[in-house]
Protein backbone atom coordinates (compact mmCIF):
# COMPACT_ATOMS: atom_id res chain seq x y z
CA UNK A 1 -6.71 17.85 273.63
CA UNK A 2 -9.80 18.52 270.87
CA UNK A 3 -7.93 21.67 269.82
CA UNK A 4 -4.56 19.80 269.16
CA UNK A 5 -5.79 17.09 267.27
CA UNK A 6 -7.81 19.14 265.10
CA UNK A 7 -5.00 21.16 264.42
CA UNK A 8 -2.67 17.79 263.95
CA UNK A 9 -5.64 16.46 261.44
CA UNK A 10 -6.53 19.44 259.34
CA UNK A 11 -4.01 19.14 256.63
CA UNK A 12 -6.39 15.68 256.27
CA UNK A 13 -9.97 15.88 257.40
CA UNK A 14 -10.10 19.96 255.92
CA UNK A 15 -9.69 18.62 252.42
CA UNK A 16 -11.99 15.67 253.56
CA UNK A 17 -14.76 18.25 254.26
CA UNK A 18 -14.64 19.80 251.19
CA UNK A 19 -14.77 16.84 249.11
CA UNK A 20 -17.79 15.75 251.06
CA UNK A 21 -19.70 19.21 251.40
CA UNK A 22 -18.90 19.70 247.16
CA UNK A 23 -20.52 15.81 247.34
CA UNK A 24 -23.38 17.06 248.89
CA UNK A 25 -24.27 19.73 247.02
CA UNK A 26 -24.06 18.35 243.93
CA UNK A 27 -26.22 15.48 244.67
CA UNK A 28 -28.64 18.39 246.05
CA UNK A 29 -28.14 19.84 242.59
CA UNK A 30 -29.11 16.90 240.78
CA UNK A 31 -31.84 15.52 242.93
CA UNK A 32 -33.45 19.24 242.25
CA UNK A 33 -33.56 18.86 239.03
CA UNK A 34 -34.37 15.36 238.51
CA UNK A 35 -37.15 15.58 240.76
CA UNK A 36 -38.42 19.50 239.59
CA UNK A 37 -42.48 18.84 239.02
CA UNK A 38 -42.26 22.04 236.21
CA UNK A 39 -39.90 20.46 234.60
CA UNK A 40 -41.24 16.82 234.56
CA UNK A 41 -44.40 18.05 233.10
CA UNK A 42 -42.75 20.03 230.45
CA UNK A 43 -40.84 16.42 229.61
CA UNK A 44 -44.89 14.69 229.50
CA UNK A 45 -45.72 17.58 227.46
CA UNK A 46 -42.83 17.26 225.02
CA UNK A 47 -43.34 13.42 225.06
CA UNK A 48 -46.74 14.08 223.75
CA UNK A 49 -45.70 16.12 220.96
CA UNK A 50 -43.25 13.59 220.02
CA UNK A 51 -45.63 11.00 219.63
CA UNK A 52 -48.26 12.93 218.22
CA UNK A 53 -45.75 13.96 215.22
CA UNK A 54 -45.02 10.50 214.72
CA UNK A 55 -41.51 10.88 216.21
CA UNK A 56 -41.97 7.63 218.63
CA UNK A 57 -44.16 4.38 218.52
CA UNK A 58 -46.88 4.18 221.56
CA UNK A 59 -44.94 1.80 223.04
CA UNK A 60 -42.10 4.48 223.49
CA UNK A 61 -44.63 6.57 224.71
CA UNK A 62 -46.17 4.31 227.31
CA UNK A 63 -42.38 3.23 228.97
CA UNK A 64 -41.47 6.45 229.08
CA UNK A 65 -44.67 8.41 230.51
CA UNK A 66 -44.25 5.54 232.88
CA UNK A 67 -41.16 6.61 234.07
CA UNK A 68 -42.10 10.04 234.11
CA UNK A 69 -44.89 9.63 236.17
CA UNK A 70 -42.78 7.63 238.53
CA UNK A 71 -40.77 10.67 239.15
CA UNK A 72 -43.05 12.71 239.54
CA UNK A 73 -44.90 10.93 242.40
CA UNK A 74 -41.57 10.90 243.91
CA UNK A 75 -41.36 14.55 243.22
CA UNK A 76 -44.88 15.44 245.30
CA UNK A 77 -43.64 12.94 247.98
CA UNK A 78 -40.08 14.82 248.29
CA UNK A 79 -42.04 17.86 248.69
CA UNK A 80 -44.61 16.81 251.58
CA UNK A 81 -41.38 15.50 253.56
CA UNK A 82 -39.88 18.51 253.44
């Protein structure tokens, strides 16, 4: 019976898979690069710049190092999970 209502529910569940595997990965995708360490340092470091050339006020500064350091804790805690 498994075999024949697989085969009766593949024109429906295959598509179904693929949406939700495609789903997947590109949440995978996104998490990787939101959460990279390399590349949330090299954001700090550009944030830096930016305030040093006069480019943002220190309040700018402080919300968004904030947030950066935020997701970067998240970042090392992702990776110790793993």
């Amino acid at each position: 019976m498994g075999i024949f209502t697989t085969l009766l529910t593949l024109p429906i569940s295959g598509p179904l898979k693929g949406v939700f595997w495609l789903a997947e990965t590109l949440t995978e995708q996104a998490e990787g690069e939101l959460y990279n360490p390399e590349k949330i340092r090299a954001q700090m470091t550009d944030l830096e710049l930016r305030l040093d050339m006069g480019e943002i006020s220190e309040e700018e500064y402080n919300a968004a190092e904030e947030l950066l350091l935020a997701r970067l804790k998240e970042a090392r805690q992702r990776m110790t999970a793993r």
